[in-house]
C-alpha atoms as a PDB file:
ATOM      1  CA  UNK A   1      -9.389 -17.676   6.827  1.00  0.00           C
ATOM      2  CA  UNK A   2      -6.840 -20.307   7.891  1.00  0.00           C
ATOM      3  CA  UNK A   3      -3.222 -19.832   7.811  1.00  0.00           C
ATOM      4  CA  UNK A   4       0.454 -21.556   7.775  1.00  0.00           C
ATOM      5  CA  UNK A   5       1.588 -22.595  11.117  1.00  0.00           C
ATOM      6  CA  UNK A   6       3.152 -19.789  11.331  1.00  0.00           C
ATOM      7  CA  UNK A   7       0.644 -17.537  13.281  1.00  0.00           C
ATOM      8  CA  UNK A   8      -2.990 -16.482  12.920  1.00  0.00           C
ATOM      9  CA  UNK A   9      -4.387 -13.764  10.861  1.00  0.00           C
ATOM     10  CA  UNK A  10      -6.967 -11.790  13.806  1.00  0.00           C
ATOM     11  CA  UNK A  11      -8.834  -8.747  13.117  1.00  0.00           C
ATOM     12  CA  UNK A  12      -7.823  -5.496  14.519  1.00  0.00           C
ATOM     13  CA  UNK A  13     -10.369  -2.383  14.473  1.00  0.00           C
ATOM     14  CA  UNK A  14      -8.370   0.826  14.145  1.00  0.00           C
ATOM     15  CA  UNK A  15      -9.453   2.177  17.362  1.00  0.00           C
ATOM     16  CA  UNK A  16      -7.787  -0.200  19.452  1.00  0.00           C
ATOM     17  CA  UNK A  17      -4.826   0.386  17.467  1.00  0.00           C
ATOM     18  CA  UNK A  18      -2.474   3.082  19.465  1.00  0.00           C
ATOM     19  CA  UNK A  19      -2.052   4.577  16.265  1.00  0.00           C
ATOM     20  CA  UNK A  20      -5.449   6.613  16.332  1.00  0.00           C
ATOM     21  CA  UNK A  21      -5.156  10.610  16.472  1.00  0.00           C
ATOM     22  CA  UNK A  22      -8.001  12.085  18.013  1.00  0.00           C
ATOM     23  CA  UNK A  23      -6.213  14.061  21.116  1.00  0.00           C
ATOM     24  CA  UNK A  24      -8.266  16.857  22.254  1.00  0.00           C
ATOM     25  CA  UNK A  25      -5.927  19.407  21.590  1.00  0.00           C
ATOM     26  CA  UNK A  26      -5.953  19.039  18.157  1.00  0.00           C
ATOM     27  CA  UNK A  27      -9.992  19.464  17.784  1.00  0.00           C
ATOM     28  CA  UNK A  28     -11.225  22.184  15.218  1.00  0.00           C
ATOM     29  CA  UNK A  29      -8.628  21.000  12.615  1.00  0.00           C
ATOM     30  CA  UNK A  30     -10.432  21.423   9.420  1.00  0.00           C
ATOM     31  CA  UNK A  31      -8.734  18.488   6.671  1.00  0.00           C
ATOM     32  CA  UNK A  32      -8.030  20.242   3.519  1.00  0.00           C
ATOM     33  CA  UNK A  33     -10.341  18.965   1.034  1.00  0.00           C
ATOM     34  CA  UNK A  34      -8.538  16.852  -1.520  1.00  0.00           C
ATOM     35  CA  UNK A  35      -8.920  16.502  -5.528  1.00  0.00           C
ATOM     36  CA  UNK A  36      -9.944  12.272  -4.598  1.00  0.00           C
ATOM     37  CA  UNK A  37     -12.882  13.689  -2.836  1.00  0.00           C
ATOM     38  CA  UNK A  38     -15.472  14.152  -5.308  1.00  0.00           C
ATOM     39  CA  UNK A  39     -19.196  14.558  -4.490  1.00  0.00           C
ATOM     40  CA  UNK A  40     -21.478  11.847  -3.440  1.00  0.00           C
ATOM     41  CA  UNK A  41     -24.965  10.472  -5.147  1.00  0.00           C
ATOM     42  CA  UNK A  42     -26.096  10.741  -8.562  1.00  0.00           C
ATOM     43  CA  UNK A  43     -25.906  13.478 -10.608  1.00  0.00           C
ATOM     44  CA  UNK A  44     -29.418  14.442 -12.846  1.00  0.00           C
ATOM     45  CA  UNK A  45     -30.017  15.287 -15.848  1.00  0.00           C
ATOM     46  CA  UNK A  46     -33.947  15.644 -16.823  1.00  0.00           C
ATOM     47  CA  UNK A  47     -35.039  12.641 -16.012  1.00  0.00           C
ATOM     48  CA  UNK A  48     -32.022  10.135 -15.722  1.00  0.00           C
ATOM     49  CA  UNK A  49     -29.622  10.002 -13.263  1.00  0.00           C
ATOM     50  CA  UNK A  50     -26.070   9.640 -14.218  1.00  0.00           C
ATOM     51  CA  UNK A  51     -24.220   7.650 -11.317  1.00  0.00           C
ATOM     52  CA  UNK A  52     -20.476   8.925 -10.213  1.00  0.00           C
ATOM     53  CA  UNK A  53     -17.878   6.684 -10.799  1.00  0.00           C
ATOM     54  CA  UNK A  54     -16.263   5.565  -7.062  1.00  0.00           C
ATOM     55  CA  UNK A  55     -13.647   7.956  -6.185  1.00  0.00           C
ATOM     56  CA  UNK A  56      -9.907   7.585  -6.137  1.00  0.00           C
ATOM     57  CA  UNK A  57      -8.124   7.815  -3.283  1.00  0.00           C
ATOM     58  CA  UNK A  58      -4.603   9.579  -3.091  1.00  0.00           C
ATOM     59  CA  UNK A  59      -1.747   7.462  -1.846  1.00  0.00           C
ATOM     60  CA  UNK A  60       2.196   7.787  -1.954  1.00  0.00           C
ATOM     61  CA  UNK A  61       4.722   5.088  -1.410  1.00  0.00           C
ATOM     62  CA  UNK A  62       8.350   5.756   0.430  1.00  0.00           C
ATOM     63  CA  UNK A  63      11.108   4.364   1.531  1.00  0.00           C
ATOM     64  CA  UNK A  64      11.862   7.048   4.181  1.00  0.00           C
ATOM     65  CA  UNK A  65      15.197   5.476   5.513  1.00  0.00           C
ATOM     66  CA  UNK A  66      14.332   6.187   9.056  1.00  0.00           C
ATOM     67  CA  UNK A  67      11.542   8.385  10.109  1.00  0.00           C
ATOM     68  CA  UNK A  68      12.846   9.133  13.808  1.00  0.00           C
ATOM     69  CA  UNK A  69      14.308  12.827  12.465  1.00  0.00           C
ATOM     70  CA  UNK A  70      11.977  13.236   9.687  1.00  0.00           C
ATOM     71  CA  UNK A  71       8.417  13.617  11.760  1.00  0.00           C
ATOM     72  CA  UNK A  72       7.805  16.998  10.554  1.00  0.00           C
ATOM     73  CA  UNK A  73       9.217  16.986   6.981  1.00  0.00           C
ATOM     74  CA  UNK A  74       6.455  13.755   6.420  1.00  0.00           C
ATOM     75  CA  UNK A  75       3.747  15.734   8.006  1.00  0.00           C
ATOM     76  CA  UNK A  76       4.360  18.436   5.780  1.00  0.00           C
ATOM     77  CA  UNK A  77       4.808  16.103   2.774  1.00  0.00           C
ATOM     78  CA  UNK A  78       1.453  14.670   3.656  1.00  0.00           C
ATOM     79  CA  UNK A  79      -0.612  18.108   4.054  1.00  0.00           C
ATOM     80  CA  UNK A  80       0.749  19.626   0.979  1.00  0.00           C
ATOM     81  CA  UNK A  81       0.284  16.853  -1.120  1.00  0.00           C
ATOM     82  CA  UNK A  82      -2.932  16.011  -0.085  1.00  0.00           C
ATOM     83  CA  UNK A  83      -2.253  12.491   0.353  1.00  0.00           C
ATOM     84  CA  UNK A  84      -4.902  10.572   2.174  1.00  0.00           C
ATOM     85  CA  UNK A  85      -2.547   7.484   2.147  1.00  0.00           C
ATOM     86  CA  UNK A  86       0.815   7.300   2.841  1.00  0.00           C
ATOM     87  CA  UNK A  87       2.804   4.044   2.965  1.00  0.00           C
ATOM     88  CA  UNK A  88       6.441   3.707   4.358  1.00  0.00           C
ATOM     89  CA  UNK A  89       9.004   1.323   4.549  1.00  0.00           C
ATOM     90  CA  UNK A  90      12.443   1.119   6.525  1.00  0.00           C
ATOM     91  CA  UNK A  91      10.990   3.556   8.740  1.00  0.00           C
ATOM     92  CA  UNK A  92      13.336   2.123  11.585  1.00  0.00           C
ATOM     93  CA  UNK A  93      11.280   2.451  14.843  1.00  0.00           C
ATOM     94  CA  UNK A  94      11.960   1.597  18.126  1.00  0.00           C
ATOM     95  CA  UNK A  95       9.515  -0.581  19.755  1.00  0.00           C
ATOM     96  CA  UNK A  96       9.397   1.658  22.778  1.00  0.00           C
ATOM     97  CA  UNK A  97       9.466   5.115  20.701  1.00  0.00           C
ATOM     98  CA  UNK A  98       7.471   4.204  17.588  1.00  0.00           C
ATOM     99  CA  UNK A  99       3.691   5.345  18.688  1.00  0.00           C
ATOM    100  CA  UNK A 100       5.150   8.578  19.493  1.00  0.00           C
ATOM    101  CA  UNK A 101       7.272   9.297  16.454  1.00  0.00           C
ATOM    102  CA  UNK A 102       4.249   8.466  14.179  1.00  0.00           C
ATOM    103  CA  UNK A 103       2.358  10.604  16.042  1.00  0.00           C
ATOM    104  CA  UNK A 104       4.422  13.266  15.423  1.00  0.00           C
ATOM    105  CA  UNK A 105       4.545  12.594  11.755  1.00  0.00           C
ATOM    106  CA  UNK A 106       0.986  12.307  11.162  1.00  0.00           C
ATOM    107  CA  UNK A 107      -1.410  15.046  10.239  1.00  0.00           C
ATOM    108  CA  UNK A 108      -4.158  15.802  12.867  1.00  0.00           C
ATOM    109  CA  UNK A 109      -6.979  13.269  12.857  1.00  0.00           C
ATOM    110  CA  UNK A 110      -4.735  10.845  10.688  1.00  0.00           C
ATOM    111  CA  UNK A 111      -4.513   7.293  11.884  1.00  0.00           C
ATOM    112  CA  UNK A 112      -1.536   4.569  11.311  1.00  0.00           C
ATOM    113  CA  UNK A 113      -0.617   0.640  11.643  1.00  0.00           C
ATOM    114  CA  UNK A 114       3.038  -0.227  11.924  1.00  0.00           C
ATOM    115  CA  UNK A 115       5.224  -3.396  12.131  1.00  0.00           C
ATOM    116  CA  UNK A 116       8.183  -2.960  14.798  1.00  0.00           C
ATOM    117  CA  UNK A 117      10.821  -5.557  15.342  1.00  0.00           C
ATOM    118  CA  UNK A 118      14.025  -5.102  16.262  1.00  0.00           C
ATOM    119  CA  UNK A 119      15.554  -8.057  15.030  1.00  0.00           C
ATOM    120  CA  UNK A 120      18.794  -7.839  12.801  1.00  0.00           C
ATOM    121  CA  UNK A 121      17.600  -7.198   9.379  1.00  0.00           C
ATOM    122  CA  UNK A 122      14.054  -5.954  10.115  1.00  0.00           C
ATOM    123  CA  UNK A 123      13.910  -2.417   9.282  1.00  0.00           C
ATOM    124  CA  UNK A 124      10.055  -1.538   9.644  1.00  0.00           C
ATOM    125  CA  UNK A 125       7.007  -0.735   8.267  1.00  0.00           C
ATOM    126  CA  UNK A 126       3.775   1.514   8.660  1.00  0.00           C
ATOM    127  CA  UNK A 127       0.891   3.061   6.872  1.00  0.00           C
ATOM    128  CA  UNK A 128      -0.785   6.439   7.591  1.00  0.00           C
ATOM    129  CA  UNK A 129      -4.164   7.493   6.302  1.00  0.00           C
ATOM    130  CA  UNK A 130      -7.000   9.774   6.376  1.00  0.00           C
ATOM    131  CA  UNK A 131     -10.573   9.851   7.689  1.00  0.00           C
ATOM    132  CA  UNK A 132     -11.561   9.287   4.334  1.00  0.00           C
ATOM    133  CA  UNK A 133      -9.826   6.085   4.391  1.00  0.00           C
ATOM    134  CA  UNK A 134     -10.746   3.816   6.900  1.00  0.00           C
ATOM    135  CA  UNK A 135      -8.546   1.204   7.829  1.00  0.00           C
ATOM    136  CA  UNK A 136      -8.524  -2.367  10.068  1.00  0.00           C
ATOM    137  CA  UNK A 137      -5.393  -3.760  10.306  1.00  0.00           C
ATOM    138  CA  UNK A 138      -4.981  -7.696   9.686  1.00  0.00           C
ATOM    139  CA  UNK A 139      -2.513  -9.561  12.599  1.00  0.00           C
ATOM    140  CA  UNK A 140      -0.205 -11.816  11.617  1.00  0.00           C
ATOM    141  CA  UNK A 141       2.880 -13.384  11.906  1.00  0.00           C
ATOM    142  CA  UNK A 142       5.641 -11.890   9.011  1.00  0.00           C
ATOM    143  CA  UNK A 143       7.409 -13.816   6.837  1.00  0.00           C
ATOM    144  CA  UNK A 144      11.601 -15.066   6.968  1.00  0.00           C
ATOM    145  CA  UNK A 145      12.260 -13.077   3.982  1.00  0.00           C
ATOM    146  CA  UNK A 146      10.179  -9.728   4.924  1.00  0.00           C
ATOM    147  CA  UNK A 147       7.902  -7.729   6.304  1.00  0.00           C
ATOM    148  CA  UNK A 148       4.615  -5.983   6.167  1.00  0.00           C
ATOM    149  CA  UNK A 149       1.749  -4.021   7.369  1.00  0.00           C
ATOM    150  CA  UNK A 150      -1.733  -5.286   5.666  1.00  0.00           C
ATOM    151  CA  UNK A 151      -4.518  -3.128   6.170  1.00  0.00           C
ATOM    152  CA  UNK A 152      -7.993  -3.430   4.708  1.00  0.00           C
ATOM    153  CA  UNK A 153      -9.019   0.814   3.564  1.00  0.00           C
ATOM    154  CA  UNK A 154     -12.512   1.571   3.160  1.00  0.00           C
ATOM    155  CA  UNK A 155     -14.315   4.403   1.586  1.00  0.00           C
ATOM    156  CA  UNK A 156     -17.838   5.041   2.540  1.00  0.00           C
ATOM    157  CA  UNK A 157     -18.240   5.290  -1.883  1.00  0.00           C
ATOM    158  CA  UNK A 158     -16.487   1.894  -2.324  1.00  0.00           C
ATOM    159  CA  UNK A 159     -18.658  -0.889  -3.402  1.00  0.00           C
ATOM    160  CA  UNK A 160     -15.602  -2.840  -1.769  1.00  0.00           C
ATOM    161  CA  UNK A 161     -12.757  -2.776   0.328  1.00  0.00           C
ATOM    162  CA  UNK A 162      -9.023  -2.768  -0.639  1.00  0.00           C
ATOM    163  CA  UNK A 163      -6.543  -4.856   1.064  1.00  0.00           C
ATOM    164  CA  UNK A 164      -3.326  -3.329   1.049  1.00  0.00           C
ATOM    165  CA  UNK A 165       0.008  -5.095   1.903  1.00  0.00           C
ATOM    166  CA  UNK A 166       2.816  -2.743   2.387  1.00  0.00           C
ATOM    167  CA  UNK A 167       5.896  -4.500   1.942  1.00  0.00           C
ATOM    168  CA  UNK A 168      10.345  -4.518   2.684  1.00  0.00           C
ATOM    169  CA  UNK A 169      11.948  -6.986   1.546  1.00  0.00           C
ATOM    170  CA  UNK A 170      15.772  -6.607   2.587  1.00  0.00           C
ATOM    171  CA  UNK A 171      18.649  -6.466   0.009  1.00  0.00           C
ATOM    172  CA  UNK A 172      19.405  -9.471  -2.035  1.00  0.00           C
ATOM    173  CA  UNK A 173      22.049 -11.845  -0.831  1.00  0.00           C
ATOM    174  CA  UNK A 174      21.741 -15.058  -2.567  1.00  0.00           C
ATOM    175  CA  UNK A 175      19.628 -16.500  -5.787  1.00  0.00           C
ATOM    176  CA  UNK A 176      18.125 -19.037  -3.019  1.00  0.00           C
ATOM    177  CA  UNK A 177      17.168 -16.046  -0.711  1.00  0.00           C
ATOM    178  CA  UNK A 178      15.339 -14.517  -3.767  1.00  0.00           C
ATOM    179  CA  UNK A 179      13.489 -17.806  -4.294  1.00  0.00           C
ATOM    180  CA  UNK A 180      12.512 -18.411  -0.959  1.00  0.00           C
ATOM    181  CA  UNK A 181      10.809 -15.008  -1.117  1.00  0.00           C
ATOM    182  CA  UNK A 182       9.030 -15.239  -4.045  1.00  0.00           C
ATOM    183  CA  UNK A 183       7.620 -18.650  -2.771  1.00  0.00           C
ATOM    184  CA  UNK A 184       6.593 -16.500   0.870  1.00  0.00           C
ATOM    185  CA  UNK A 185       5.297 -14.583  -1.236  1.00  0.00           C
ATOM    186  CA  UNK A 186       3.110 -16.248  -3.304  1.00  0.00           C
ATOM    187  CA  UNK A 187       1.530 -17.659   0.102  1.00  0.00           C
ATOM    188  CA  UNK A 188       0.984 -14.701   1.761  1.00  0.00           C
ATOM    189  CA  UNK A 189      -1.177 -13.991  -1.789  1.00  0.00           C
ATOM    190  CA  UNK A 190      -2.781 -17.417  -1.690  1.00  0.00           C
ATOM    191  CA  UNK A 191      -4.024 -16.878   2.279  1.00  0.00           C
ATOM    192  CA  UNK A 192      -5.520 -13.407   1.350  1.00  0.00           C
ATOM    193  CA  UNK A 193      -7.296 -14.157  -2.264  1.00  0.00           C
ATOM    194  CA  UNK A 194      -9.649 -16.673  -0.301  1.00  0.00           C
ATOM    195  CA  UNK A 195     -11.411 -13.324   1.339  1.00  0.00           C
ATOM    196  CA  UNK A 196      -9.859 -10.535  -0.435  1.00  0.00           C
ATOM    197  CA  UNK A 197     -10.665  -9.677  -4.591  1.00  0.00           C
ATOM    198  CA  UNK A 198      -8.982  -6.425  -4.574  1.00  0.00           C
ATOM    199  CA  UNK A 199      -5.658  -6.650  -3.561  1.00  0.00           C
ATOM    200  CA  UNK A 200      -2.912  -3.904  -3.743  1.00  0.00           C
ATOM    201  CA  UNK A 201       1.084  -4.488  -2.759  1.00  0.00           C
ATOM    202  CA  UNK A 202       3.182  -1.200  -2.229  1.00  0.00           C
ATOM    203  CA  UNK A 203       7.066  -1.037  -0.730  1.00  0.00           C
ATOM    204  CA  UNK A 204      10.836  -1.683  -1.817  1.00  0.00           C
ATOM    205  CA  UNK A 205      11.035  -5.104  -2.997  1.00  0.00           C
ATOM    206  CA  UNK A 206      14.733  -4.571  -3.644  1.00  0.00           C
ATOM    207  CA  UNK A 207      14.484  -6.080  -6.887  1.00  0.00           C
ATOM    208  CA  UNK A 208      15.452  -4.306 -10.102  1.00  0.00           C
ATOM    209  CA  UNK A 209      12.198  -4.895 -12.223  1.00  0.00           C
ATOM    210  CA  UNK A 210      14.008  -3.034 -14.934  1.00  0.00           C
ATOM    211  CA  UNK A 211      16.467  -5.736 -15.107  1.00  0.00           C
ATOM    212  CA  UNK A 212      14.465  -8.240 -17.469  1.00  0.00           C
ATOM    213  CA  UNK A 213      17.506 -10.592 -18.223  1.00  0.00           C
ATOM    214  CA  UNK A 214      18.084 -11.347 -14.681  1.00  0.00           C
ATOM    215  CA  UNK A 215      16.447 -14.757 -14.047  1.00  0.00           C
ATOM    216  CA  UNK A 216      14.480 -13.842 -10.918  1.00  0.00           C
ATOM    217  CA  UNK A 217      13.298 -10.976 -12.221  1.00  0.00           C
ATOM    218  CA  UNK A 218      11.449 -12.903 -15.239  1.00  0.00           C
ATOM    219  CA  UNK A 219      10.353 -15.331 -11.907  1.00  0.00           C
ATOM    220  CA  UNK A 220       9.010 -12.082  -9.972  1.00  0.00           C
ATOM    221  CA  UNK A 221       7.426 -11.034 -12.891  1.00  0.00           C
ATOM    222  CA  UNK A 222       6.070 -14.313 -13.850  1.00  0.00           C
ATOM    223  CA  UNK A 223       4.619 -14.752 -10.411  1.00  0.00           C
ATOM    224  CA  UNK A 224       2.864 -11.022 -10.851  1.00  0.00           C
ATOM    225  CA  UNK A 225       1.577 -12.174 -13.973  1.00  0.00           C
ATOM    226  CA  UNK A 226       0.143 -15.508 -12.811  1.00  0.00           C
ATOM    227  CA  UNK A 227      -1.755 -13.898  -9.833  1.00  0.00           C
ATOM    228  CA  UNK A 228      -3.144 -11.304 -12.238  1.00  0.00           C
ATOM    229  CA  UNK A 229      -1.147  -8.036 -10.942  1.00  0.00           C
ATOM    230  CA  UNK A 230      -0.170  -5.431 -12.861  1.00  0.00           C
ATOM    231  CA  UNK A 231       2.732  -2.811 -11.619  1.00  0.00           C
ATOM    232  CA  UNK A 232       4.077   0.846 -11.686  1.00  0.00           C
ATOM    233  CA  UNK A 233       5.765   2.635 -12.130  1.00  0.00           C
ATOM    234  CA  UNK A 234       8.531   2.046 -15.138  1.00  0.00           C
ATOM    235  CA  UNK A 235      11.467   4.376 -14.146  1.00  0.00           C
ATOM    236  CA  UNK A 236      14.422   4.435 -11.271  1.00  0.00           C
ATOM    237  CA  UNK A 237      13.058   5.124  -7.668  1.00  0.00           C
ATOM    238  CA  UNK A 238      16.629   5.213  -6.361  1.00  0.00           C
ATOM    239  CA  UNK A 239      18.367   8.119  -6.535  1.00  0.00           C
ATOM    240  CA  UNK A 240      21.932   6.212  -6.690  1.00  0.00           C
ATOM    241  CA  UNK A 241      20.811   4.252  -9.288  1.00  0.00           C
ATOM    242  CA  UNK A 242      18.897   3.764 -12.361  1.00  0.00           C
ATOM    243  CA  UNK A 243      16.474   0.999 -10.769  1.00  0.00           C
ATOM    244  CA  UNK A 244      13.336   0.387  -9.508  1.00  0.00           C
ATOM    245  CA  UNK A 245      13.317  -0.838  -6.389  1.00  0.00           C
ATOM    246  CA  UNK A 246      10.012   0.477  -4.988  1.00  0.00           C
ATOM    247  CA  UNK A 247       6.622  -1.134  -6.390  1.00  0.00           C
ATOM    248  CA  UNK A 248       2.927  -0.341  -6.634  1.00  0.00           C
ATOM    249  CA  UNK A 249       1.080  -3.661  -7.253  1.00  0.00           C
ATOM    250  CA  UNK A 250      -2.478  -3.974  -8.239  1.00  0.00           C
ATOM    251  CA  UNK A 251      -5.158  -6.180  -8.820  1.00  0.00           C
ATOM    252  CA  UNK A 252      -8.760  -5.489  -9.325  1.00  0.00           C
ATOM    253  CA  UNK A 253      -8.145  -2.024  -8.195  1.00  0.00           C
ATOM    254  CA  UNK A 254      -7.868   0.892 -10.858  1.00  0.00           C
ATOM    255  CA  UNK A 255      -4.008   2.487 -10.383  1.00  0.00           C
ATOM    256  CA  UNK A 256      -4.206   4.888 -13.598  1.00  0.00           C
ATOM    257  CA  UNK A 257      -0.083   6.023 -12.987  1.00  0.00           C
ATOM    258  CA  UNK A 258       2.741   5.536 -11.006  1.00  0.00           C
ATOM    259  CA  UNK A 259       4.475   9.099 -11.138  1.00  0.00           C
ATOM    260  CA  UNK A 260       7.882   9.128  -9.470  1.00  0.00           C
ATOM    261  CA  UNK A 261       8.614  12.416  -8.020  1.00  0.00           C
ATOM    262  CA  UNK A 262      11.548  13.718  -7.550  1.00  0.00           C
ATOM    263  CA  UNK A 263      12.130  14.490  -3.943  1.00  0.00           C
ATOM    264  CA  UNK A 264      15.216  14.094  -1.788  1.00  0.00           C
ATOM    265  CA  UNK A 265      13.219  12.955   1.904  1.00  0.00           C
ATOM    266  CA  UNK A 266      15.471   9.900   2.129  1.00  0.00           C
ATOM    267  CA  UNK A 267      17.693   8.260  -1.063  1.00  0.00           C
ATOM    268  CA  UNK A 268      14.597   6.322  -2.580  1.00  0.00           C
ATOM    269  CA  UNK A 269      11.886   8.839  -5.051  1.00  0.00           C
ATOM    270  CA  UNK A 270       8.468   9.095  -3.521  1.00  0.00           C
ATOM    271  CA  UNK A 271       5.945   6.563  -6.188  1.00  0.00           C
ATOM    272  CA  UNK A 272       2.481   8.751  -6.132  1.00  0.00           C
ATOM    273  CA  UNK A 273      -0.506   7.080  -7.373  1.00  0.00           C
ATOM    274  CA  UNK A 274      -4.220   7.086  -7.175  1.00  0.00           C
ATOM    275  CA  UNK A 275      -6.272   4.216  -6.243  1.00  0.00           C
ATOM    276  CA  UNK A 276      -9.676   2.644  -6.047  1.00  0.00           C
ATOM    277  CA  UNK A 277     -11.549  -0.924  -6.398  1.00  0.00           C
ATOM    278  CA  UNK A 278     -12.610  -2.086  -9.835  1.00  0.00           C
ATOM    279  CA  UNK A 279     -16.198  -2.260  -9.504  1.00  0.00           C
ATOM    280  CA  UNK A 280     -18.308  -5.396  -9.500  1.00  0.00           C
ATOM    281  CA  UNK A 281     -19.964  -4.775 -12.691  1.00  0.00           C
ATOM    282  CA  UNK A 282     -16.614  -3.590 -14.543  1.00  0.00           C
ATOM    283  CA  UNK A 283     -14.946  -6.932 -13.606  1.00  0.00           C
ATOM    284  CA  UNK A 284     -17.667  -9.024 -14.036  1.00  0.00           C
ATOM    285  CA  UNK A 285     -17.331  -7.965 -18.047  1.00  0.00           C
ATOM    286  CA  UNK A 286     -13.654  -8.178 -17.808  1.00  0.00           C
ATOM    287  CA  UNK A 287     -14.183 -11.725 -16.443  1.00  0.00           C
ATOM    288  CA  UNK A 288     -16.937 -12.603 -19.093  1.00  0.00           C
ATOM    289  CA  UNK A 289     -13.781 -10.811 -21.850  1.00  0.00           C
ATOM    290  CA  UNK A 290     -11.124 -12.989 -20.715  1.00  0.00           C
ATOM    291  CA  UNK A 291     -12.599 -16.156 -21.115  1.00  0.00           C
ATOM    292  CA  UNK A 292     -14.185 -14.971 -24.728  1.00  0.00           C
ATOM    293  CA  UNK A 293     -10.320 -14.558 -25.228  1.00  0.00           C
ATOM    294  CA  UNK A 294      -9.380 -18.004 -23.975  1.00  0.00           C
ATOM    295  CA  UNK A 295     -12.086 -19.797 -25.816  1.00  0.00           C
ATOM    296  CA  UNK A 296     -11.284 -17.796 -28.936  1.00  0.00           C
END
């Protein structure tokens, strides 16, 4: 895959990734089994055999507004919710501390990636998920206008992988700023659709989708549209305001709702939503639809 001068994408297993949880002292823990984990095969009936659709996996999106003092509350949020995804932004690590607070707010046996930097404006990112989801993290160089954590999640029932980019992009302060990241944007998109079909975007965009008169919200929305996304959810994730802020993205992956739950971890609404890739032979007949469409 080539890239921008900007840096190189490299491939990361999770295992090299300090982010692993496997400590010996936390052996024998038995993950609660969740309602995405549905039986594997076929199922018969007489002489046919009625194949299982892939199954969903269970993800939540947050902007926790710093995670140092909330490592137990998120742990808890993840076990009771049985999440086997969780993606965070403005998490507000130190580079020296960050391994450690994750840790700490990770189930046993969960894994995570994170983006660190302590330069002004960066306020940091990170993903935590189950055994069920396997994840590599892709390495690159982040963008002027934000930051992210991609990670590709597997599922040994997944015809395909899912490349996820979780994503802050800080506050607003000028029309031009806007524009510069929808163009950053856009490329990051363009480097990742060469390898990557199923592509999902999660994180506070800090732009008020519900705003359609606002010019570079029709230009975010335009640029969604273009690339073939569709979003949740359709209702405020900020408690001080009636906007939504915080975004689940999709494309070629199946993201039936985008339920915002009322929760007070941080002042941004949990967005909980279940996801899986489209499979091959249910886009190849949306493919073969749309054109139909275009030539009609």
């Amino acid at each position: 895959m080539g890239l921008s001068s900007e840096g190189s994408i490299q491939w990361k297993e999770t295992e090299s990734h300090m982010g692993l949880r496997h400590e010996e002292e936390r052996q024998g823990y038995q993950t609660e089994q969740t309602g995405s984990e549905l039986e594997k095969g076929s199922e018969w009936t007489g002489s046919e055999s009625i194949q299982r659709e892939p199954p969903f996996v269970r993800a939540v999106s947050l902007n926790v507004n710093s995670l140092n003092k909330k490592t137990s509350i998120i742990s808890e949020f993840i076990t009771e919710n049985h999440l086997d995804v969780l993606f965070l932004t403005e998490t507000r690590l130190k580079l020296n501390t960050a391994d450690d607070v994750l840790r700490d707010a990770s189930p046993p046996n969960f894994s995570f990636f994170r983006h660190v930097s302590e330069r002004t404006g960066r306020r940091g990112v990170a993903i935590q998920f189950s055994p069920v989801s396997h994840g590599r993290q892709i390495q690159f160089d982040n963008k002027e206008t934000f930051e992210c954590v991609v990670t590709v999640l597997k599922h040994d029932e997944w015809e395909e992988p899912v490349l996820s980019i979780d994503l802050y992009r800080p506050p607003p302060k000028t029309l031009i700023t806007i524009r510069k990241f929808l163009k950053e944007f856009q490329e990051l998109l363009n480097e990742f659709s060469q390898n990557y079909d199923n592509i999902l975007g999660t994180g506070d965009f800090n732009i008020w989708v519900d705003c359609d008169k606002k010019k570079y919200v029709k230009e975010f929305k335009q640029l969604l549209s273009d690339n073939g996304f569709g979003m949740h959810p359709n209702e405020p994730t900020f408690h001080r305001s009636n906007h939504t802020l915080d975004l689940v993205l999709f494309r070629n992956v199946e993201v039936p709702h985008g339920e915002v739950w009322d929760h007070h971890i941080s002042d941004h609404k949990p967005v909980q939503f279940d996801l899986r890739p489209v499979p091959r032979d249910k886009r190849k007949k949306q493919d073969e639809d749309r054109k139909r469409l275009k030539k009609g």
